[in-house]
C-alpha atoms as a PDB file:
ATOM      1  CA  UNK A   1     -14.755  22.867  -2.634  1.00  0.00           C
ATOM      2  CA  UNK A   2     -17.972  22.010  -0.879  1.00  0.00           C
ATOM      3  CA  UNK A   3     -18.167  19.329   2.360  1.00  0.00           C
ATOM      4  CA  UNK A   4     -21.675  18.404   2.408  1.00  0.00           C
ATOM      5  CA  UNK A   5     -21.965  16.037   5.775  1.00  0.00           C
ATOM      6  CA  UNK A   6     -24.837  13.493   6.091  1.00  0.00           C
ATOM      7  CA  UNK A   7     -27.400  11.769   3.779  1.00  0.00           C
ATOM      8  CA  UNK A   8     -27.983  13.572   0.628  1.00  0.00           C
ATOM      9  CA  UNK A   9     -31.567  14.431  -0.059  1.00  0.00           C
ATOM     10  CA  UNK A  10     -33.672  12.830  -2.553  1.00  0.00           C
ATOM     11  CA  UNK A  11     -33.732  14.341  -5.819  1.00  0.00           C
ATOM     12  CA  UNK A  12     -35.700  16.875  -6.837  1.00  0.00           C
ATOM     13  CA  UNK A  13     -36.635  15.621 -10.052  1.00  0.00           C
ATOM     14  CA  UNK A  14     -39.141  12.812 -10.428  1.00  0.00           C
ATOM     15  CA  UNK A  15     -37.415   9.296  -9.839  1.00  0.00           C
ATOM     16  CA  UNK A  16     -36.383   7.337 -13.071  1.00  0.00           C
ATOM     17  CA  UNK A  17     -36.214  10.800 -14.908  1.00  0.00           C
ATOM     18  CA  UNK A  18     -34.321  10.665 -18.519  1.00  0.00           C
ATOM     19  CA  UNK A  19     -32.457  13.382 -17.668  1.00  0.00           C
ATOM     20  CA  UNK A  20     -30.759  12.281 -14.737  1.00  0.00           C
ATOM     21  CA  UNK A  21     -27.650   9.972 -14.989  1.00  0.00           C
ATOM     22  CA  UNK A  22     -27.913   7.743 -11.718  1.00  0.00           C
ATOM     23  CA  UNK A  23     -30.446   7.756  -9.258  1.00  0.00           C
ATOM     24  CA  UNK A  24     -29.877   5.677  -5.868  1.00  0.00           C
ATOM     25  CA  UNK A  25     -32.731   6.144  -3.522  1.00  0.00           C
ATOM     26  CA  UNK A  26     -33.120   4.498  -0.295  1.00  0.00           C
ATOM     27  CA  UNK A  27     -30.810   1.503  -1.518  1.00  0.00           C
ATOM     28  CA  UNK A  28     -30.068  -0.964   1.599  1.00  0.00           C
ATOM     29  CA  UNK A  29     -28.634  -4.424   0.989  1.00  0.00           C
ATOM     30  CA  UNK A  30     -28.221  -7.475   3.489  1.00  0.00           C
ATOM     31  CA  UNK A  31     -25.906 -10.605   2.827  1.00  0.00           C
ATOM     32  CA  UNK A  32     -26.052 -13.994   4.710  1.00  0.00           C
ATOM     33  CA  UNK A  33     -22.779 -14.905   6.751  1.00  0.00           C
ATOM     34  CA  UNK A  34     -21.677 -17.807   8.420  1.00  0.00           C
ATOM     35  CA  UNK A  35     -25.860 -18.224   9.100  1.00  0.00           C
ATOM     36  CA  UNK A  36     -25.932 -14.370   9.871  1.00  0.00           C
ATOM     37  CA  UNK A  37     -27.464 -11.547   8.612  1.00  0.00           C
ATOM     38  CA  UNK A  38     -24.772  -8.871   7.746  1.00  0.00           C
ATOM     39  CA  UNK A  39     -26.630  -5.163   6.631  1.00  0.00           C
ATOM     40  CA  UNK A  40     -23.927  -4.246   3.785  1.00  0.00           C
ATOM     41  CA  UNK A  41     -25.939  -0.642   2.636  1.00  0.00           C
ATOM     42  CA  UNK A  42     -28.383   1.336   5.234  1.00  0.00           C
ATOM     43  CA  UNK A  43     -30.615   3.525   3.140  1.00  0.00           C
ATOM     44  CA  UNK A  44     -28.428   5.240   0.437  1.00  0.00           C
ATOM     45  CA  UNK A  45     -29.620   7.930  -1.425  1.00  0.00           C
ATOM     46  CA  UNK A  46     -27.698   9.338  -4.377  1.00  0.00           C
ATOM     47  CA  UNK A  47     -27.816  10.762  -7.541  1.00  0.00           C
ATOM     48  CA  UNK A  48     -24.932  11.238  -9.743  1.00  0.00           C
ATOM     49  CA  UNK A  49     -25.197  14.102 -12.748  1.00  0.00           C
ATOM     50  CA  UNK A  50     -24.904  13.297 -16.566  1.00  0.00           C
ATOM     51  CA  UNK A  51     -21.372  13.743 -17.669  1.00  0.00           C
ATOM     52  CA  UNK A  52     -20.000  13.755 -13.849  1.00  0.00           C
ATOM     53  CA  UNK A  53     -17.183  11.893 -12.609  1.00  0.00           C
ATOM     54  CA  UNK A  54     -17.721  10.691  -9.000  1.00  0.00           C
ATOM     55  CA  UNK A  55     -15.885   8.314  -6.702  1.00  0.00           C
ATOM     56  CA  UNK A  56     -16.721   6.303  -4.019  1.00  0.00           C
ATOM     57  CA  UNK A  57     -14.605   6.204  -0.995  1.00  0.00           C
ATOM     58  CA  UNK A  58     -14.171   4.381   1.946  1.00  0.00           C
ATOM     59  CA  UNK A  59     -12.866   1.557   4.364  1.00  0.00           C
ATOM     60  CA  UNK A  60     -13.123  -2.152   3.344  1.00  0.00           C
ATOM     61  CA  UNK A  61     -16.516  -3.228   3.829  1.00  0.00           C
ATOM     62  CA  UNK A  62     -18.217   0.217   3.448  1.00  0.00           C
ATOM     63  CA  UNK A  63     -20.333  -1.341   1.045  1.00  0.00           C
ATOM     64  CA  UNK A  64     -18.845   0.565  -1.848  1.00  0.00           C
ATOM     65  CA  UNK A  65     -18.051  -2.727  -4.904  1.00  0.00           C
ATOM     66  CA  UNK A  66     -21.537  -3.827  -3.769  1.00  0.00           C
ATOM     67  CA  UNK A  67     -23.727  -0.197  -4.738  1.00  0.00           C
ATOM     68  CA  UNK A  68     -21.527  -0.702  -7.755  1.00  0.00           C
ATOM     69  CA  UNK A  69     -22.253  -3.911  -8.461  1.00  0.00           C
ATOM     70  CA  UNK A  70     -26.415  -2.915  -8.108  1.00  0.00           C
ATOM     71  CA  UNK A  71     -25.147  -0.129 -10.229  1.00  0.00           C
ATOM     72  CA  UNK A  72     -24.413  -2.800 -12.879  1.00  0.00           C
ATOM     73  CA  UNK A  73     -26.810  -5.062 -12.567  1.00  0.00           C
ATOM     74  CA  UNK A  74     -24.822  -8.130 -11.052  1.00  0.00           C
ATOM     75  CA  UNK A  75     -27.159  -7.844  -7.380  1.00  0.00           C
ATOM     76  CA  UNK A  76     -30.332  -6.652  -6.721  1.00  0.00           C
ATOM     77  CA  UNK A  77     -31.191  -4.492  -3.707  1.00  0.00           C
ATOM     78  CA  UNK A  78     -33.128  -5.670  -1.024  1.00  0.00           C
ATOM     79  CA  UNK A  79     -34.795  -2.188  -0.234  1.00  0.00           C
ATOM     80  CA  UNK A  80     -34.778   0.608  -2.437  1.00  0.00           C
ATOM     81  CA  UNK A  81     -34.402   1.481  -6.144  1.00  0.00           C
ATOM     82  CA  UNK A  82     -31.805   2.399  -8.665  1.00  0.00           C
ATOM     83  CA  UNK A  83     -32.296   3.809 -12.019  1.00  0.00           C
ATOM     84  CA  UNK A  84     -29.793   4.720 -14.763  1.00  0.00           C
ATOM     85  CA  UNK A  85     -30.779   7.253 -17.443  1.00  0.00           C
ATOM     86  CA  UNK A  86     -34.544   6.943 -16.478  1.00  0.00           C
ATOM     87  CA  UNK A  87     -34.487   2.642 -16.505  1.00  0.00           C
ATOM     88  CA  UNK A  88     -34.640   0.542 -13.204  1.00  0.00           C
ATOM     89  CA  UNK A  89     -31.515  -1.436 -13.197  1.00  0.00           C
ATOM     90  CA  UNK A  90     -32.925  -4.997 -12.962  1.00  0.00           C
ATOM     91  CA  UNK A  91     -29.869  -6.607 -15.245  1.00  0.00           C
ATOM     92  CA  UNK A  92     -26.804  -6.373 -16.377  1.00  0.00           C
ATOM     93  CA  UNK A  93     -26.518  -3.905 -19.675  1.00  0.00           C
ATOM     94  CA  UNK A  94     -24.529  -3.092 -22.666  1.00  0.00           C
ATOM     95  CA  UNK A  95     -25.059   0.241 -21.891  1.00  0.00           C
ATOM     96  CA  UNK A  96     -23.363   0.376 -17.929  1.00  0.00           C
ATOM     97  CA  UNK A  97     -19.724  -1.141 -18.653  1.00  0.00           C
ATOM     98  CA  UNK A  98     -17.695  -2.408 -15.763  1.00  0.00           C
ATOM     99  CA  UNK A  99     -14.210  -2.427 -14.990  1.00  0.00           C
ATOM    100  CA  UNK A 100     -12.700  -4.404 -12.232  1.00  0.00           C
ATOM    101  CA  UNK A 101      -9.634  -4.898 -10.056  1.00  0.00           C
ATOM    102  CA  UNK A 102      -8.591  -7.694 -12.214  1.00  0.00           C
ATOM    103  CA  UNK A 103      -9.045  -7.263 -15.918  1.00  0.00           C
ATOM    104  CA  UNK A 104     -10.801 -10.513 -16.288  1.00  0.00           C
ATOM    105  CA  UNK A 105      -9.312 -10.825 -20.254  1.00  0.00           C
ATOM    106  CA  UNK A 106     -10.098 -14.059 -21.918  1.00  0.00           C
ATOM    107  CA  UNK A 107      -6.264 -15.483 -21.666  1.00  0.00           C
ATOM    108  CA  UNK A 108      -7.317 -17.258 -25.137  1.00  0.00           C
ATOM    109  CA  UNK A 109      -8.220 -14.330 -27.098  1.00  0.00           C
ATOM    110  CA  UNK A 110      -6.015 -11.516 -27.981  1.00  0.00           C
ATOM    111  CA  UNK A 111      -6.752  -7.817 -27.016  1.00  0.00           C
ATOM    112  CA  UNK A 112      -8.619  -7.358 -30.450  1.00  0.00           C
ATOM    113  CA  UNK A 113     -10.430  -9.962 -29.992  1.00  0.00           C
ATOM    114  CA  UNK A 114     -11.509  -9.132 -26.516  1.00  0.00           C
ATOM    115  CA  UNK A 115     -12.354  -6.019 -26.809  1.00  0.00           C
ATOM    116  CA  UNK A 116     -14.562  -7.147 -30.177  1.00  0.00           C
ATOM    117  CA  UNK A 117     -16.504  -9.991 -27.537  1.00  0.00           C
ATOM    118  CA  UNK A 118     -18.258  -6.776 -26.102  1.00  0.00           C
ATOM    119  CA  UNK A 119     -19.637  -5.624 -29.507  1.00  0.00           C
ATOM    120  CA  UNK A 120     -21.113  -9.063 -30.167  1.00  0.00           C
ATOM    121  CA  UNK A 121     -24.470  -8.401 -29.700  1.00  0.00           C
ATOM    122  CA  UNK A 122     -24.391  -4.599 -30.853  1.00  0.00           C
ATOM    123  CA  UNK A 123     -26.508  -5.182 -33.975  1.00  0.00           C
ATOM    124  CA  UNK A 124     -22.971  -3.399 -35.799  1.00  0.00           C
ATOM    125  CA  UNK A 125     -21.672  -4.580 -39.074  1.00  0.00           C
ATOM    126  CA  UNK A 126     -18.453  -6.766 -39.217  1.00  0.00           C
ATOM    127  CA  UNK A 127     -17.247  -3.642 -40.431  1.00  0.00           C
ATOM    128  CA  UNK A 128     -18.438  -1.262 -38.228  1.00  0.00           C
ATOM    129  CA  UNK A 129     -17.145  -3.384 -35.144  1.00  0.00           C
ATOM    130  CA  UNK A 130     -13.776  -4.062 -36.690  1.00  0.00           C
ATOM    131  CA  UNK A 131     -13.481   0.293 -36.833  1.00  0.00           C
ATOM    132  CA  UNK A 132     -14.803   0.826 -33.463  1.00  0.00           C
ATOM    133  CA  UNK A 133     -12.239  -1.780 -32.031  1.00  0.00           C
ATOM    134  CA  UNK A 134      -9.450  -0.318 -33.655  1.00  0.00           C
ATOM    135  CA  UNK A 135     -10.348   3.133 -32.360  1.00  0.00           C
ATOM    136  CA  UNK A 136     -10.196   2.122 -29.102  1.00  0.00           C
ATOM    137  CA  UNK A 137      -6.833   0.223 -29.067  1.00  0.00           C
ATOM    138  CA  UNK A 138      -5.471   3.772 -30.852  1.00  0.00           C
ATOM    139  CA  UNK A 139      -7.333   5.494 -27.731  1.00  0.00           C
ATOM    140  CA  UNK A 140      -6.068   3.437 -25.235  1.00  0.00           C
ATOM    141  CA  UNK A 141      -2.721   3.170 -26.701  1.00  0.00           C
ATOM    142  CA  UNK A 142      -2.307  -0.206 -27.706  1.00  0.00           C
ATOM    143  CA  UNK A 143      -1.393   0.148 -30.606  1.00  0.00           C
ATOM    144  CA  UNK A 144       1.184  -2.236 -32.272  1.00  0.00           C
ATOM    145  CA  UNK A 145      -0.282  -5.368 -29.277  1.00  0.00           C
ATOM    146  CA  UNK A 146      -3.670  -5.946 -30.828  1.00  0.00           C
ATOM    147  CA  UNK A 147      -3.124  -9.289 -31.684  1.00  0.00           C
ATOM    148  CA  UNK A 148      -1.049  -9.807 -28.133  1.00  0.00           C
ATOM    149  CA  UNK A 149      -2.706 -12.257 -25.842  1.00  0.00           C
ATOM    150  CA  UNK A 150      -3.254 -10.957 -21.790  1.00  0.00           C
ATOM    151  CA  UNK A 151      -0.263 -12.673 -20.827  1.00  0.00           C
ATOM    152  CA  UNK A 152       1.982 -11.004 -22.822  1.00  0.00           C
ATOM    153  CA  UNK A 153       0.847  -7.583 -21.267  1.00  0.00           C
ATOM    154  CA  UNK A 154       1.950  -5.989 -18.416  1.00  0.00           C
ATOM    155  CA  UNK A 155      -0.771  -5.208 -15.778  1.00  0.00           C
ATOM    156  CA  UNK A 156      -1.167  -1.556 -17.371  1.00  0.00           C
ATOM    157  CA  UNK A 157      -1.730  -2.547 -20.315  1.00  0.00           C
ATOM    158  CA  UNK A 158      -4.649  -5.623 -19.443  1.00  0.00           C
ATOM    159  CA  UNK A 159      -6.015  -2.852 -17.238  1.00  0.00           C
ATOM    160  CA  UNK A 160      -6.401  -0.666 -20.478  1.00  0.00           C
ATOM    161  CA  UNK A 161      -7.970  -3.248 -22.710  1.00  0.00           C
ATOM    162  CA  UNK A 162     -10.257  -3.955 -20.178  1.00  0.00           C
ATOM    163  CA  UNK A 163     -11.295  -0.233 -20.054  1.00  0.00           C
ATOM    164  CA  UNK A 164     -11.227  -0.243 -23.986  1.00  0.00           C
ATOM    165  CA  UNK A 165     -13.574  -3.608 -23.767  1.00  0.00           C
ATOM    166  CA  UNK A 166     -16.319  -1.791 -21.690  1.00  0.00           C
ATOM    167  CA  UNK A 167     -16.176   1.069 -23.717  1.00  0.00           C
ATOM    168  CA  UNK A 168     -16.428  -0.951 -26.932  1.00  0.00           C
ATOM    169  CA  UNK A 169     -19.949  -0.876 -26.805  1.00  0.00           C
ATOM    170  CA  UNK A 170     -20.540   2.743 -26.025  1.00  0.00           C
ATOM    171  CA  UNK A 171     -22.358   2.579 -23.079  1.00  0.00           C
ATOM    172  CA  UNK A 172     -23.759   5.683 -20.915  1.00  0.00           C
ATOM    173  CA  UNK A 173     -22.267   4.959 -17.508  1.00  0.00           C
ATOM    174  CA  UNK A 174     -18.875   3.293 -16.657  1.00  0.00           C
ATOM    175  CA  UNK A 175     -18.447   1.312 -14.065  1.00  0.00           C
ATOM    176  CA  UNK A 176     -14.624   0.946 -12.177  1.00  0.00           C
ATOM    177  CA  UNK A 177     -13.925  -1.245  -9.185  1.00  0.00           C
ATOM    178  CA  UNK A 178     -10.443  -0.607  -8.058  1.00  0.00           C
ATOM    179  CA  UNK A 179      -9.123  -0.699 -11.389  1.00  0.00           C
ATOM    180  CA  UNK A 180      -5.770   0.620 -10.640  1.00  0.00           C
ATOM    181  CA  UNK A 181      -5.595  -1.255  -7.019  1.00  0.00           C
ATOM    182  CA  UNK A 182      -2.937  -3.882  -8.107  1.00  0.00           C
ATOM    183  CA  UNK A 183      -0.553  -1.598  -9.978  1.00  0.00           C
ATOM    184  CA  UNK A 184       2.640  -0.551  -8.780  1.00  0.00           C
ATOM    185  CA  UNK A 185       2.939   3.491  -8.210  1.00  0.00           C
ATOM    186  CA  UNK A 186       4.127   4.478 -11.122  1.00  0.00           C
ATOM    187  CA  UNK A 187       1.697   2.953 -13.467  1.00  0.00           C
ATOM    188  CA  UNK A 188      -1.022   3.808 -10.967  1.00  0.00           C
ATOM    189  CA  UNK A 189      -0.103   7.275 -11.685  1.00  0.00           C
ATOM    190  CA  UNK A 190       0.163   7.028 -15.626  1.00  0.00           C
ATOM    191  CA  UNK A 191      -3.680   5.230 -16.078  1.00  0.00           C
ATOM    192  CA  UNK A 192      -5.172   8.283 -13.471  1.00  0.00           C
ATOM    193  CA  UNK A 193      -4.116  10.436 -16.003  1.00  0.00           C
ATOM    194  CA  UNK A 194      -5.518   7.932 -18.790  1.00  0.00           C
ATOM    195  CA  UNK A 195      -8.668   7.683 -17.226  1.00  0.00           C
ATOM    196  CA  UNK A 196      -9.378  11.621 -17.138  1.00  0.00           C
ATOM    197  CA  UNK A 197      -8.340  11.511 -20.927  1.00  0.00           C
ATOM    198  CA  UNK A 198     -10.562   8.778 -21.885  1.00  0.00           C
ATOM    199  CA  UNK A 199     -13.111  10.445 -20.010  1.00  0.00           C
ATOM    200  CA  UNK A 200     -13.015  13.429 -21.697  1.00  0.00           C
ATOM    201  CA  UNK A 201     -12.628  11.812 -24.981  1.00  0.00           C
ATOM    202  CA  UNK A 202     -16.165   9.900 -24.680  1.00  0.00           C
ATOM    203  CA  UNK A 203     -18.026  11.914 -22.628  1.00  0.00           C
ATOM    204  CA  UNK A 204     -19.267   9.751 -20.009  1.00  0.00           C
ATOM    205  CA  UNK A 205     -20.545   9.124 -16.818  1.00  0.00           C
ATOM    206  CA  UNK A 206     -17.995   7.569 -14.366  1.00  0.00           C
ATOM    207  CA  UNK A 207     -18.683   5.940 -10.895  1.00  0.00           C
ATOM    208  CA  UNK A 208     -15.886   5.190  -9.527  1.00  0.00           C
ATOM    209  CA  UNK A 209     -14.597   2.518  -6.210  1.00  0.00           C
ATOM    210  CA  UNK A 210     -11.143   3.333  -4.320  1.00  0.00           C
ATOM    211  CA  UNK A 211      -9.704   2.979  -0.919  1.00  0.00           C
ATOM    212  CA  UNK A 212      -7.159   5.831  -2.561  1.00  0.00           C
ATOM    213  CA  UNK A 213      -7.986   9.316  -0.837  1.00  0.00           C
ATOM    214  CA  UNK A 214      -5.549  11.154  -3.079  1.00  0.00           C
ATOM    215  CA  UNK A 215      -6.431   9.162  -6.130  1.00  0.00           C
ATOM    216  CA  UNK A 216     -10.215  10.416  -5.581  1.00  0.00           C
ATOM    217  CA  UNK A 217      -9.156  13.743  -5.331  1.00  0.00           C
ATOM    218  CA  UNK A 218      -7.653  13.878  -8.272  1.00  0.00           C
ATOM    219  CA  UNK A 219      -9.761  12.318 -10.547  1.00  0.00           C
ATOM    220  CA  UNK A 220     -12.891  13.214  -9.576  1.00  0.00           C
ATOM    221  CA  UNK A 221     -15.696  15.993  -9.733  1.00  0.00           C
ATOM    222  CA  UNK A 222     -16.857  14.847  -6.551  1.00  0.00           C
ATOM    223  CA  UNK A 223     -16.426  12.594  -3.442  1.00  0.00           C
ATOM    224  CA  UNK A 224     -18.661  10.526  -1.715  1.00  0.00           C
ATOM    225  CA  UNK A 225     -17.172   9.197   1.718  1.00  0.00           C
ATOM    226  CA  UNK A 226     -18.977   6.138   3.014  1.00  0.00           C
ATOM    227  CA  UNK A 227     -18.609   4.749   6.454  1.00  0.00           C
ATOM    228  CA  UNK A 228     -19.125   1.243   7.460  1.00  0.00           C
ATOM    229  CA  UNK A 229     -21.141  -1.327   9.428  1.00  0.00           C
ATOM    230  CA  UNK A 230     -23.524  -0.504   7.695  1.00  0.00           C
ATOM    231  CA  UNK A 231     -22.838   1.228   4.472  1.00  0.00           C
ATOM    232  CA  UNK A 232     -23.738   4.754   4.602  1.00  0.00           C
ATOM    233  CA  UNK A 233     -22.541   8.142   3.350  1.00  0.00           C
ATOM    234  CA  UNK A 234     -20.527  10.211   5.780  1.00  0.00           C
ATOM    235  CA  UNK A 235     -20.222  13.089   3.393  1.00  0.00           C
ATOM    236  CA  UNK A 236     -19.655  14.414  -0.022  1.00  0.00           C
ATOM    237  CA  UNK A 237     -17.244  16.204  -1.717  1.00  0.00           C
ATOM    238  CA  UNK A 238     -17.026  18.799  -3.937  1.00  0.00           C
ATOM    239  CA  UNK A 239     -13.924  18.957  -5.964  1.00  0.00           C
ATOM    240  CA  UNK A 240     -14.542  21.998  -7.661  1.00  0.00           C
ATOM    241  CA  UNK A 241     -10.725  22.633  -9.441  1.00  0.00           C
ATOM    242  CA  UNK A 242      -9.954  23.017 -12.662  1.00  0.00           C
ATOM    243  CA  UNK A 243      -8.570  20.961 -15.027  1.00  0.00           C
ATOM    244  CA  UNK A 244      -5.868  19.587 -15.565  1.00  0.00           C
ATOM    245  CA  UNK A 245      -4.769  19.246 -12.053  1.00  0.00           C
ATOM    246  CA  UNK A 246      -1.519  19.131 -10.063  1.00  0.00           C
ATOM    247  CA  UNK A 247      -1.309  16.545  -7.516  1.00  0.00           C
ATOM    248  CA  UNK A 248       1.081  19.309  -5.381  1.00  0.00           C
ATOM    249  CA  UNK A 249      -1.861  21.862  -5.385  1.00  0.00           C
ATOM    250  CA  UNK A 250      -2.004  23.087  -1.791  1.00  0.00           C
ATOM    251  CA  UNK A 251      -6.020  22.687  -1.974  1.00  0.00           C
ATOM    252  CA  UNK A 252      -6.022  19.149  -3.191  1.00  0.00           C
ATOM    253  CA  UNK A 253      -3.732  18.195  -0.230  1.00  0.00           C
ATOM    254  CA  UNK A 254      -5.958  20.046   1.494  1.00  0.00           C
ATOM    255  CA  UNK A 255      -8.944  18.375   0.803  1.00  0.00           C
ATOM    256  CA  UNK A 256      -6.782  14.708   0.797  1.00  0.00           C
ATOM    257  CA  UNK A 257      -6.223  15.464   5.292  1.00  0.00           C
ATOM    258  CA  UNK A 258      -9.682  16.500   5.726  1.00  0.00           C
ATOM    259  CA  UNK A 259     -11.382  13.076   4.154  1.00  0.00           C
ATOM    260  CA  UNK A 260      -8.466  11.365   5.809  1.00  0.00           C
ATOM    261  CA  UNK A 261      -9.366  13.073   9.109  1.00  0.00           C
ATOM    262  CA  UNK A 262     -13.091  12.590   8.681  1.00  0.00           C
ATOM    263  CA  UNK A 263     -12.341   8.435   8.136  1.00  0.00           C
ATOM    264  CA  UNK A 264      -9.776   8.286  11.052  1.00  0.00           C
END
């Protein structure tokens, strides 16, 4: 378990390289409020690993859904560059799937058919779509409500779909703002344990948003703790454990008072 305090350096490697799976260099963003000019990011450099699940922590307004959001595609960046698998993100992209608070499921559509909306412009056969969409409601484990529409679900269960219909398309890097933030404890609990499994299952990158210090801790590979006013990054974390974790381990709760500490 390894504190690193500060700015990261730059990486090593050349930037845009193939073989790295995010690369965030010098990244500052500015919004416009009430005829102001509000700095949301200050210079962030990062780059996250192939394969790596990392989470982004920190107080509201830390700038943490908006590096995401650049991360997908939906802004730009005023300063600075961000590249994903050797591209410059300059769009939204099939292959970086995003997940957000709220599931966003087309109320109209049932779960099948939502999470086949993502596959329409894959270039797969009818076929081919109708089997990948059926292997994710069997990984998800929604099996038996594929032709259930979002309102019949309980939040768990949109939250899963939603995760199934960003997956769908089999993209390198997924994206998660606060997707568990508006469940109740227990099913909080049951999707963090989901999440490591689907992760696992499809080998992916993960960048992850939460205000949740223990929920970061136990998902991820590492930490990043961002500060606010502007956006910057305090430090990052190591989570070096194995797998799978206990949420009682003495160096988890360890590590869950020392990023508390280092926010307070």
């Amino acid at each position: 378990m390894v504190i690193k305090k500060g700015f990261p350096v730059a990486p090593a490697v050349a930037f845009g390289a193939a073989d790295a799976g995010v690369e965030i260099h010098q990244l500052s963003k500015w919004f416009a409020v009430d005829e102001n000019r509000v700095q949301a990011l200050d210079r962030v450099s990062l780059t996250v690993q192939d394969g790596e699940f990392l989470t982004l922590l920190g107080p509201s307004g830390c700038g943490k859904s908006t590096l995401l959001r650049m991360l997908a595609g939906l802004d730009v960046p005023d300063e600075g560059d961000v590249a994903v698998y050797g591209a410059r993100v300059e769009r939204p992209s099939l292959s970086r799937g995003i997940v957000f608070q709220d599931h966003r499921l087309l109320p109209w559509l049932t779960v099948r058919e939502n999470i086949a909306l993502s596959l329409h412009k894959s270039g797969l056969s009818q076929q081919e779509q109708n089997a990948r969409v059926s292997e994710l409601i069997a990984l998800v484990g929604l099996m038996g409500f594929d032709k259930a529409k979002p309102y019949q679900l309980s939040g768990g269960m949109s939250q899963r779909a939603a995760i199934a219909r960003a997956l769908a398309p089999r993209p390198r890097i997924l994206l998660l703002d606060e997707p568990l933030g508006a469940l109740d404890s227990l099913t909080r609990t049951r999707l963090q344990n989901e999440l490591i499994r689907l992760w696992e299952a499809e080998r992916i990158t993960v960048v992850m948003v939460t205000h949740d210090v223990e929920e970061a801790v136990y998902l991820s590979s590492r930490v990043v703790v961002m500060e606010s006013r502007p956006g910057r990054i305090q430090s990052i974390i190591d989570i070096d454990l194995p797998r799978p974790r206990k949420r009682t381990d003495v160096r988890l709760v360890t590590l869950r008072e020392q990023i508390l500490a280092s926010l307070e």
